[in-house]
C-alpha atoms as a PDB file:
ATOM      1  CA  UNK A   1      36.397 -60.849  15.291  1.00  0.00           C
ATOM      2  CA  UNK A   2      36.407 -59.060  18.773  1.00  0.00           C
ATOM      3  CA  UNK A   3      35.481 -56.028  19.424  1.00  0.00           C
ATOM      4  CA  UNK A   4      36.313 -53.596  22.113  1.00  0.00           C
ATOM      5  CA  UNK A   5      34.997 -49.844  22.851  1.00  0.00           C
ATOM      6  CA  UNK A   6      36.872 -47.033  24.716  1.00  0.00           C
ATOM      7  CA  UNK A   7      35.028 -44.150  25.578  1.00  0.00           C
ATOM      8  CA  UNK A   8      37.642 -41.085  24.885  1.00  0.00           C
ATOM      9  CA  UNK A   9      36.187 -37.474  25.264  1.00  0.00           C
ATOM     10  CA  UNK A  10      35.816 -36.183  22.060  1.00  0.00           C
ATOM     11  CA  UNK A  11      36.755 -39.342  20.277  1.00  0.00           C
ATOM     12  CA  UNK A  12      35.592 -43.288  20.228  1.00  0.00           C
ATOM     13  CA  UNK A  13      38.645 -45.526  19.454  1.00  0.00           C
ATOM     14  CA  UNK A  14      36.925 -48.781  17.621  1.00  0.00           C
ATOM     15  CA  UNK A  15      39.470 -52.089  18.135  1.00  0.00           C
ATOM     16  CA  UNK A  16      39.299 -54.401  15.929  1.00  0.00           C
ATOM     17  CA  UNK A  17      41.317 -57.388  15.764  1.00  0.00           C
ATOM     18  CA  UNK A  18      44.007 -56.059  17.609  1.00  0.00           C
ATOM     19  CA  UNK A  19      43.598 -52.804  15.193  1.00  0.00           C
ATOM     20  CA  UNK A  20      42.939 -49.428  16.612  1.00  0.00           C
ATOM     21  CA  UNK A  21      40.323 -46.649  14.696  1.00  0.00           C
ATOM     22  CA  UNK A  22      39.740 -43.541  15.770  1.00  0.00           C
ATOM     23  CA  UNK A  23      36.066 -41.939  15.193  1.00  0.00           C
ATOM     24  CA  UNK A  24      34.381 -38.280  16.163  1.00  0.00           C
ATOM     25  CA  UNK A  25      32.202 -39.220  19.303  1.00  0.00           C
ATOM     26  CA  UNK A  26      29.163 -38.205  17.360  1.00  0.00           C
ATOM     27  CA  UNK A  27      29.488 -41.454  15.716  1.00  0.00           C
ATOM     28  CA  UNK A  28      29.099 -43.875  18.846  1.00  0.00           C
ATOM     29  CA  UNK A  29      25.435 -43.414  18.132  1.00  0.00           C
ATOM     30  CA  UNK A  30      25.634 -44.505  14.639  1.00  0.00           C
ATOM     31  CA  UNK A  31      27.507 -47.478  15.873  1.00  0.00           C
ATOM     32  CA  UNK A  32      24.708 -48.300  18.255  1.00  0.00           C
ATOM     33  CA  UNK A  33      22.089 -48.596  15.949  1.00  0.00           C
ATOM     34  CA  UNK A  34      20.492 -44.901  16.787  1.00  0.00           C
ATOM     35  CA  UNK A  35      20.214 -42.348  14.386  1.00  0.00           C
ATOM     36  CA  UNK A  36      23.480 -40.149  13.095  1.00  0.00           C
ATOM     37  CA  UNK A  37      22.884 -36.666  15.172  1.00  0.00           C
ATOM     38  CA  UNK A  38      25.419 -34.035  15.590  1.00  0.00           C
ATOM     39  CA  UNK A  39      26.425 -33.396  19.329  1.00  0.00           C
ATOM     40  CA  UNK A  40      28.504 -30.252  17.946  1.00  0.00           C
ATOM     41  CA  UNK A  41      25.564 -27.717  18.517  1.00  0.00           C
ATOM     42  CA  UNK A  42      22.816 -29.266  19.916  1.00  0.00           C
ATOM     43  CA  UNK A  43      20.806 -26.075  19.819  1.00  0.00           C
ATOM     44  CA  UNK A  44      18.250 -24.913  17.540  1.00  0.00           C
ATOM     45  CA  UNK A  45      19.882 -22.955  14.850  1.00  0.00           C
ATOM     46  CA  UNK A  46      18.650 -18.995  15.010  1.00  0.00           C
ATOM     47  CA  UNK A  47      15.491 -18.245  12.713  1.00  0.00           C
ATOM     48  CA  UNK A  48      16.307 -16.501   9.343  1.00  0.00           C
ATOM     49  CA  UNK A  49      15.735 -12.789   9.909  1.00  0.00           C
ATOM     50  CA  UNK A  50      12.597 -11.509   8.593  1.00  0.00           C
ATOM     51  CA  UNK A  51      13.042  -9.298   5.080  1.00  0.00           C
ATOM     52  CA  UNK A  52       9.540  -6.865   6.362  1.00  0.00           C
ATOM     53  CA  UNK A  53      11.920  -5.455   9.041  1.00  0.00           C
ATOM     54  CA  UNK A  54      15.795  -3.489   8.031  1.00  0.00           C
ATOM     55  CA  UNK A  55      16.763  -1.633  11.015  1.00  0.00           C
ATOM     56  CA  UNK A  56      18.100   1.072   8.784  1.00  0.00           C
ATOM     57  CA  UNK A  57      15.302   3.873   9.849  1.00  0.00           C
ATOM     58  CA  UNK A  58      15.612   3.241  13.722  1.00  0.00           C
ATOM     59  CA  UNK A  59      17.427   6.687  13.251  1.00  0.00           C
ATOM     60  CA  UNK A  60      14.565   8.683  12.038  1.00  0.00           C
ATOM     61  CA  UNK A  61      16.297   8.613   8.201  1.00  0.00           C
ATOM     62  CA  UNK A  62      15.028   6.604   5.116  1.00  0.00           C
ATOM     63  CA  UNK A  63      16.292   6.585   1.583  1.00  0.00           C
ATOM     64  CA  UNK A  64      14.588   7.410  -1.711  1.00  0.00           C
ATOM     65  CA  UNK A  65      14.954   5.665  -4.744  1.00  0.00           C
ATOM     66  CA  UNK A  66      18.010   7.928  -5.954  1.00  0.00           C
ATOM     67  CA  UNK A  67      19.622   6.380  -2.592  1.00  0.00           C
ATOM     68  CA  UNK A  68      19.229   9.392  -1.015  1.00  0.00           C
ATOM     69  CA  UNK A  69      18.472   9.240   2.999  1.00  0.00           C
ATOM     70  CA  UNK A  70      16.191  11.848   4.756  1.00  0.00           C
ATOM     71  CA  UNK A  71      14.522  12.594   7.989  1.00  0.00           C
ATOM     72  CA  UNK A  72      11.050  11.019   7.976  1.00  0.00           C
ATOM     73  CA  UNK A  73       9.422  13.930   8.844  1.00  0.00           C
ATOM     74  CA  UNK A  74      10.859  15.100   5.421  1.00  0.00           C
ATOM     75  CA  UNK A  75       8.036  16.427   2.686  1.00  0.00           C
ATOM     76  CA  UNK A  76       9.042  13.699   0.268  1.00  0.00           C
ATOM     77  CA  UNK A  77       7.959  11.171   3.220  1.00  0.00           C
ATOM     78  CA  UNK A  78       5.037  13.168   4.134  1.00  0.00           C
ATOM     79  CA  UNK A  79       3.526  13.005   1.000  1.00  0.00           C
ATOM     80  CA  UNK A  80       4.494   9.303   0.194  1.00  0.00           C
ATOM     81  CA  UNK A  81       2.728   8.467   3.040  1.00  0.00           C
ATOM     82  CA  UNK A  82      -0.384  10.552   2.504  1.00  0.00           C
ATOM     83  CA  UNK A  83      -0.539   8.600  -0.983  1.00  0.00           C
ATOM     84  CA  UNK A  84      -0.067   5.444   0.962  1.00  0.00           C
ATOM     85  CA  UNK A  85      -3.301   6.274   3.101  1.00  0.00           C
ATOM     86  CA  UNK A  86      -5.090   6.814   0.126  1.00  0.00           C
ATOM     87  CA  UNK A  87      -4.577   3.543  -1.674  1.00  0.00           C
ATOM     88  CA  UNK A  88      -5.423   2.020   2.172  1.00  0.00           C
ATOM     89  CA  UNK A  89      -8.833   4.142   1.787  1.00  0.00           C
ATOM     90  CA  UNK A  90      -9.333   2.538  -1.616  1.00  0.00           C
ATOM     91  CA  UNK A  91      -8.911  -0.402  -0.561  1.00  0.00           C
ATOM     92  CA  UNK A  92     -11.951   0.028   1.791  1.00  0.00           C
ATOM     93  CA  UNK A  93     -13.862   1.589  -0.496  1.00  0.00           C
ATOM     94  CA  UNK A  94     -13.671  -0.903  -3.308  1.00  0.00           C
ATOM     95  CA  UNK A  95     -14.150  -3.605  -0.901  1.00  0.00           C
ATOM     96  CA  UNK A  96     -17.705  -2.315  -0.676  1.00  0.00           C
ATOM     97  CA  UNK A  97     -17.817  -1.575  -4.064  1.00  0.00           C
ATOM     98  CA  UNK A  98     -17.302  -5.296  -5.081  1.00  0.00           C
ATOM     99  CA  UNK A  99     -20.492  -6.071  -2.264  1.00  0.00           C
ATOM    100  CA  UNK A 100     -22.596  -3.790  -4.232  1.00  0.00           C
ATOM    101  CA  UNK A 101     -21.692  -4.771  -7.563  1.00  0.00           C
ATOM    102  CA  UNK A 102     -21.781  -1.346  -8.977  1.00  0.00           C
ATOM    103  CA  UNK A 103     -18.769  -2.011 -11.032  1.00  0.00           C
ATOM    104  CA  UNK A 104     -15.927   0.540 -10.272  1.00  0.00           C
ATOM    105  CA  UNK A 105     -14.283  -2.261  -8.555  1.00  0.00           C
ATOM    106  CA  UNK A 106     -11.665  -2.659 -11.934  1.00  0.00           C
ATOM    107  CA  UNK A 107     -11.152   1.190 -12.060  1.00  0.00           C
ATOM    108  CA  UNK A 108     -10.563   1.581  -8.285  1.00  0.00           C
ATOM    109  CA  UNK A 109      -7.885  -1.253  -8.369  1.00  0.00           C
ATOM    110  CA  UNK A 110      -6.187   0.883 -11.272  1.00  0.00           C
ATOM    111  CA  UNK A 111      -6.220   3.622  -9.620  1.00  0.00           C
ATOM    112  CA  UNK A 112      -4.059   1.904  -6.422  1.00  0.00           C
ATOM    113  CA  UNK A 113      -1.723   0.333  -9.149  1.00  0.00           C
ATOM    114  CA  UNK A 114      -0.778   4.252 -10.650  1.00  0.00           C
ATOM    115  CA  UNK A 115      -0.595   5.346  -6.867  1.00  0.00           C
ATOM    116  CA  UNK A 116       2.249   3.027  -6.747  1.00  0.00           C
ATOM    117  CA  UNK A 117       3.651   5.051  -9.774  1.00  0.00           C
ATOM    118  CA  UNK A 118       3.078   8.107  -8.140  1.00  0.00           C
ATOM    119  CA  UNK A 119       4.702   7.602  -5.006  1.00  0.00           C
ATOM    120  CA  UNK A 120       7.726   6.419  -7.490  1.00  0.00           C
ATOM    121  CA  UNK A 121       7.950   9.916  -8.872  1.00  0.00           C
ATOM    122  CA  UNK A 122       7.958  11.479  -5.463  1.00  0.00           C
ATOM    123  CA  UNK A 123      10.194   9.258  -4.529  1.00  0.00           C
ATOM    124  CA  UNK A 124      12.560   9.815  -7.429  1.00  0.00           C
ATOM    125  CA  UNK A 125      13.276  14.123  -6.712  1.00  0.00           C
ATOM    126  CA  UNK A 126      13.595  15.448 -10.734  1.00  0.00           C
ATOM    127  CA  UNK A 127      16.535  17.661  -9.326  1.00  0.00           C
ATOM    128  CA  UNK A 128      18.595  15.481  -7.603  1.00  0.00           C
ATOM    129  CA  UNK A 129      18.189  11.817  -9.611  1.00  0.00           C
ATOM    130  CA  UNK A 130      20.229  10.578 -12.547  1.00  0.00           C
ATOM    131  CA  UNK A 131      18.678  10.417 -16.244  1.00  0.00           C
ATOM    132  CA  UNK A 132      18.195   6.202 -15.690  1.00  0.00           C
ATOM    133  CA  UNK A 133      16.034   6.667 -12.206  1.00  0.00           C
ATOM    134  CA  UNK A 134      14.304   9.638 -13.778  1.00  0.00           C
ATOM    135  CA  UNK A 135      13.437   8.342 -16.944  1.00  0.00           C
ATOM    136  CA  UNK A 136      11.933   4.831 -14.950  1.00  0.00           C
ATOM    137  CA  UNK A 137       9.626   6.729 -12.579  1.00  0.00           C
ATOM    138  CA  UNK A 138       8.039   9.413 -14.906  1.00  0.00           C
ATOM    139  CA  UNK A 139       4.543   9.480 -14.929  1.00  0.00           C
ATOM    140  CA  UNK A 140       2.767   9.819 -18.140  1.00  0.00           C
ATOM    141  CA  UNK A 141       0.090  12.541 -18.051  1.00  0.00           C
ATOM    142  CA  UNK A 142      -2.340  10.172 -20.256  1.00  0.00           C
ATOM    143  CA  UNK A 143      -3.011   9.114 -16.936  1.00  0.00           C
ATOM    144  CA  UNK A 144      -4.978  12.021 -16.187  1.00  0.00           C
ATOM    145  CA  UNK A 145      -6.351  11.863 -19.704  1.00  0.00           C
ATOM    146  CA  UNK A 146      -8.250   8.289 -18.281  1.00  0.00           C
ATOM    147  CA  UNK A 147      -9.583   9.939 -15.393  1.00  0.00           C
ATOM    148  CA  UNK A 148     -11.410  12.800 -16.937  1.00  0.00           C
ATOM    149  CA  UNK A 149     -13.037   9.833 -19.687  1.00  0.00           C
ATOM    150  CA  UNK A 150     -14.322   8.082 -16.530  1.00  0.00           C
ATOM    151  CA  UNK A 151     -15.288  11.208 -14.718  1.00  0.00           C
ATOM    152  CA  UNK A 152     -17.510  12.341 -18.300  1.00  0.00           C
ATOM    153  CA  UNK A 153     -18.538   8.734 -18.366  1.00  0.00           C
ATOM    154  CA  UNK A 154     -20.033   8.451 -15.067  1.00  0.00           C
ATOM    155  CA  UNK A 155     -21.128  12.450 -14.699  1.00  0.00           C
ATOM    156  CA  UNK A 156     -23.422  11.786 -17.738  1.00  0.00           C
ATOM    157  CA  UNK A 157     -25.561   9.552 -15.833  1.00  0.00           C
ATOM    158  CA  UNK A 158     -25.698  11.257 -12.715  1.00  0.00           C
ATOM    159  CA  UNK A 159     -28.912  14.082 -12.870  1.00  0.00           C
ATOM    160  CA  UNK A 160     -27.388  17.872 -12.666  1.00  0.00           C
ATOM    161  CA  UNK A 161     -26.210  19.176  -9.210  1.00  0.00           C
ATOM    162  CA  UNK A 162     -27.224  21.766  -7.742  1.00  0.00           C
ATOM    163  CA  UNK A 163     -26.582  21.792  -4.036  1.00  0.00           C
ATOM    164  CA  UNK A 164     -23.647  21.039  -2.200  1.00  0.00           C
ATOM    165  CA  UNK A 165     -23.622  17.509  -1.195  1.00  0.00           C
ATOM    166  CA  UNK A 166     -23.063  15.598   2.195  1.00  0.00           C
ATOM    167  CA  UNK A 167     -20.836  12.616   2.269  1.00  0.00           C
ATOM    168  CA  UNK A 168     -23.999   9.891   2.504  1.00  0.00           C
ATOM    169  CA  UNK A 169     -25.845   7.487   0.007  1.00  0.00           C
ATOM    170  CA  UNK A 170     -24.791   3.950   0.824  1.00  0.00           C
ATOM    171  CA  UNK A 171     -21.376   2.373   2.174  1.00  0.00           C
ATOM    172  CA  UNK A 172     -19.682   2.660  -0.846  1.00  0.00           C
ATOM    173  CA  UNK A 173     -20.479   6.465  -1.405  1.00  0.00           C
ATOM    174  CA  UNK A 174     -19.442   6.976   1.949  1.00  0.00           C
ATOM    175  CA  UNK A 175     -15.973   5.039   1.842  1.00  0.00           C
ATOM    176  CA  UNK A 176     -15.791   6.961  -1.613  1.00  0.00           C
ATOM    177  CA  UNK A 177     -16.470  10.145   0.031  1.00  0.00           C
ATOM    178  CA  UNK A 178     -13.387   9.706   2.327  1.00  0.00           C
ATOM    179  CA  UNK A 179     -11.220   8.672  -0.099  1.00  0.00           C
ATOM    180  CA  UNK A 180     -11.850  12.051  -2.218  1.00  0.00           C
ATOM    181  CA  UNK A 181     -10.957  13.743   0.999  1.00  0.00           C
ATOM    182  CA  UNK A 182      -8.091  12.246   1.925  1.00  0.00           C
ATOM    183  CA  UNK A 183      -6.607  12.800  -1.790  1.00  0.00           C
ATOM    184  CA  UNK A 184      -7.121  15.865  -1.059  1.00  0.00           C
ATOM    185  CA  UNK A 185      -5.084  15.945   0.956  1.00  0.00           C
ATOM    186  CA  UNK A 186      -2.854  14.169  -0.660  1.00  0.00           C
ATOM    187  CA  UNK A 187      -2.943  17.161  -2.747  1.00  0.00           C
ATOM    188  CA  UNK A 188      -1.994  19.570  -0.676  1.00  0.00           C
ATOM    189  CA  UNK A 189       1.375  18.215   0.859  1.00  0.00           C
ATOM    190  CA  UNK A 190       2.439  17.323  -2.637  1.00  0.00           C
ATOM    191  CA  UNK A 191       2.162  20.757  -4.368  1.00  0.00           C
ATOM    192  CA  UNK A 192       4.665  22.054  -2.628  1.00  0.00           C
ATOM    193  CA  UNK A 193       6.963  19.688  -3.994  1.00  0.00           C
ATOM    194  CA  UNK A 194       5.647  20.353  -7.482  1.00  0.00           C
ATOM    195  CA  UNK A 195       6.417  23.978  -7.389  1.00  0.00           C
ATOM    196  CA  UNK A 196       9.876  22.917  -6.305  1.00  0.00           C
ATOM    197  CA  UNK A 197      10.095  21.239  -9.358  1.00  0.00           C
ATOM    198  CA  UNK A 198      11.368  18.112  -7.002  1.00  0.00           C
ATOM    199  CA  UNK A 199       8.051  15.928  -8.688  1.00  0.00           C
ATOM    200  CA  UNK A 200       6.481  16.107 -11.958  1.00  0.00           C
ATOM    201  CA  UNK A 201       3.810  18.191 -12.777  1.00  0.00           C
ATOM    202  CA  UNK A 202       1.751  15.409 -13.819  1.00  0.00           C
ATOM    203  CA  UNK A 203       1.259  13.978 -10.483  1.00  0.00           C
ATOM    204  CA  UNK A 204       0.022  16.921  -9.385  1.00  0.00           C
ATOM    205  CA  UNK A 205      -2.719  17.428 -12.284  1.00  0.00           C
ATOM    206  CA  UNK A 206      -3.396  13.460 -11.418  1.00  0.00           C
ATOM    207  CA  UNK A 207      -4.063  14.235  -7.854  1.00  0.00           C
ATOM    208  CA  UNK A 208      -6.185  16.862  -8.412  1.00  0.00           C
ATOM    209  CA  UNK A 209      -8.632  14.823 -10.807  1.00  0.00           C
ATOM    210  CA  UNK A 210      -8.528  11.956  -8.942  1.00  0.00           C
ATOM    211  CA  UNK A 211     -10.415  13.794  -6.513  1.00  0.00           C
ATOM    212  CA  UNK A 212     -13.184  14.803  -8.701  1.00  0.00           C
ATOM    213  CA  UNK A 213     -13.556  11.414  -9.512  1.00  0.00           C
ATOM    214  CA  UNK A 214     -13.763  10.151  -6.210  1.00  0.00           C
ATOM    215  CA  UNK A 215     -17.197  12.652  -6.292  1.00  0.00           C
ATOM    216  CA  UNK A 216     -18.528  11.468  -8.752  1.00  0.00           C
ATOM    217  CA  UNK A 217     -17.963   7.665  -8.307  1.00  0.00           C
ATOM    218  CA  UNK A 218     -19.432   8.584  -4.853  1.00  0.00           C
ATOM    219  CA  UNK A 219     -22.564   9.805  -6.137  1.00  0.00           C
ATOM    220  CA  UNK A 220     -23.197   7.316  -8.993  1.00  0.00           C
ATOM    221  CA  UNK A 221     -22.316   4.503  -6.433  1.00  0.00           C
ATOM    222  CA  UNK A 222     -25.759   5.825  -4.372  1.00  0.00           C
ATOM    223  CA  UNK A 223     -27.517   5.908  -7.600  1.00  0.00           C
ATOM    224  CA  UNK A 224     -26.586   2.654  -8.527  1.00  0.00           C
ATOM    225  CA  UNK A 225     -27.036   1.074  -5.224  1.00  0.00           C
ATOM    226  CA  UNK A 226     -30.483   3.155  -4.734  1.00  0.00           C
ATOM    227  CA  UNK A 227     -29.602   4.892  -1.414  1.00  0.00           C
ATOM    228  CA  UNK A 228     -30.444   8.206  -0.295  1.00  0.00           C
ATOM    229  CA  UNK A 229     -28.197  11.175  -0.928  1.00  0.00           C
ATOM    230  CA  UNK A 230     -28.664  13.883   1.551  1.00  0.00           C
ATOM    231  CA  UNK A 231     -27.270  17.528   0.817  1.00  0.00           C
ATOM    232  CA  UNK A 232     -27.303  20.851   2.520  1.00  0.00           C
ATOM    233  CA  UNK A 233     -29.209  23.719   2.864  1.00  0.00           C
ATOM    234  CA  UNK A 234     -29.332  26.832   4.293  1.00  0.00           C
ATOM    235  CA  UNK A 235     -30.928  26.989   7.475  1.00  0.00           C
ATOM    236  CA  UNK A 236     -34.259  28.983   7.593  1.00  0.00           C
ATOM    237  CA  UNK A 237     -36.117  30.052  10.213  1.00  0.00           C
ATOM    238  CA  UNK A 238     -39.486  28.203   8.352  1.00  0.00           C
ATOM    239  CA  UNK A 239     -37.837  24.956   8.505  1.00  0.00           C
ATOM    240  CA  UNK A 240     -37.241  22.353  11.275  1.00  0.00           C
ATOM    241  CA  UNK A 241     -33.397  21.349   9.978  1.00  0.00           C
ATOM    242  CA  UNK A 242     -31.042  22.235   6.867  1.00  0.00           C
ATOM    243  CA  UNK A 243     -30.875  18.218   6.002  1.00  0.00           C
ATOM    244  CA  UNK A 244     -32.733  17.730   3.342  1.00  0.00           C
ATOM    245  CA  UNK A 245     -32.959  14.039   1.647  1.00  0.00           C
ATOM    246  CA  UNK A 246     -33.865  13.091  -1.604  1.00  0.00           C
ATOM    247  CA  UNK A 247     -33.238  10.266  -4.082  1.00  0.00           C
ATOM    248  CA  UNK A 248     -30.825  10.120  -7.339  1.00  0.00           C
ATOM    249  CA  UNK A 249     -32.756   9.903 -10.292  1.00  0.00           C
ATOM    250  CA  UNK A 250     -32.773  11.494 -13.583  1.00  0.00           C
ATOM    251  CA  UNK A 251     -36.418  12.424 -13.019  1.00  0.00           C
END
C-alpha cells in the first residue's frame, strides 16, 4: 500500500491506493505519531472569573436583600458595616480568649453567628420587604433573653463595682473592651433605623445588651486570667496620679 502526503492549508489530503481522504490539519500530528493537539486556538483559554468580585457597586449602589439598590453611604449600609466591624473585633478578641482558656470562646462565636442575623434584618427594611423576606430575617428577641443569662452568670462572680473602669486587665479584656465600644457604636447608627420602624426593635434591644456583656466578659476575662484591672479616680492634689491599680478578687 503506498502512501502519499499533500500538505493543503487547512486540510491534509491522505492517498491511499490511488484513493484520496481529506483530514483537518490538526490531525497531521496524530498521523505522525505526536500527540492529538488542537491548532484552532493555541492560546490559553481566559481564567474563570472570580465569584468574591461582581462589578455591580463600581457605581456607589448595592442592593439589599428585598433587591433593593442604594447609595453606600446609605444608613442601611452604614450600619451593616458597623456590625461587620464588630464581628471582625470579635474575632480578635476571642482569638485571645481561646489563648487564655477562660472559656467565652463558644459564646463569643455565637454571638458572630446572630450578628449575621442581625445584619439580615437590617438588611431586610420591615417597610419596604414582602411577608416571605420579612418573615426569614426576623430576629427573635429570646436572643436578648441569652445575653442577660450570661451577663447574670458572669456578673455574679465578678466582686461589686464601684469605680469607673479603664479598658486594661489582660489581652483579652482589652480586645473585649474594644469590642463593647465599637457595638456601641453599632448602636448608635442603627437606632435611627429602629425608630423608622425600617429594622426590628429587637435588634436594637440586642445591641444594646450586647454591650453590657462585652463589660462584663471584659472584666471576668482579667479575673480569670489574673491580670490587673486599673480604674479611675479623681485627681487630688494629695496624690501623685488618678491611676489607681488593683486586683479582681472577691476579697
Amino acid at each position: 500500500m503506498s502512501k502519499r502526503f499533500f500538505l493543503c492549508v487547512p486540510r491534509i489530503i491522505l492517498t491511499i491506493n490511488h484513493t484520496s481522504l481529506v483530514f483537518p490539519k490538526p490531525i497531521i500530528s496524530y498521523l505522525n505519531g505526536n500527540k492529538f493537539a488542537s491548532t484552532i486556538n493555541q492560546r490559553s483559554p481566559k481564567p474563570k472569573k472570580s465569584n468574591v468580585y461582581t462589578r455591580t457597586g463600581d457605581k456607589g449602589k448595592s442592593s439589599l436583600f428585598n433587591g433593593e439598590r442604594r447609595s453606600k453611604d446609605d444608613d442601611v449600609f452604614n450600619a451593616l458595616g458597623t456590625v461587620d466591624e464588630l464581628s471582625s473585633s470579635i474575632g480578635v478578641a476571642n482569638h485571645y480568649c481561646k489563648k487564655a482558656g477562660n472559656g467565652l470562646e463558644d459564646k463569643l462565636v455565637e454571638i458572630q453567628c446572630k450578628l449575621i442575623e442581625v445584619g439580615s434584618n437590617i438588611a431586610t427594611p420591615r417597610n419596604s420587604s414582602n411577608t416571605s423576606k420579612l418573615s426569614f430575617t426576623s430576629f427573635d428577641e429570646e436572643n436578648v433573653n441569652i445575653l442577660e443569662s450570661w451577663i447574670d452568670n458572669l456578673d455574679n462572680q465578678l466582686p461589686p463595682l464601684k469605680n469607673f473602669i479603664l479598658p486594661s486587665g489582660g489581652e483579652s479584656a482589652v480586645f473585649l473592651h474594644q469590642c463593647r465600644s465599637v457595638c456601641r457604636r453599632a448602636e448608635r447608627v442603627t437606632v435611627p433605623l429602629v425608630e423608622a420602624e425600617v429594622t426590628e426593635q429587637s435588634v436594637g434591644k440586642y445591641l444594646n445588651r450586647l454591650s453590657d456583656f462585652f463589660f462584663v466578659a471584659a472584666r471576668y476575662a482579667a479575673m480569670f486570667e489574673k491580670h490587673i484591672e486599673n480604674y479611675y479616680e479623681q485627681r487630688r492634689d494629695d496624690r501623685e496620679s488618678n491611676l489607681v491599680k488593683r486586683e479582681l478578687s472577691k476579697e
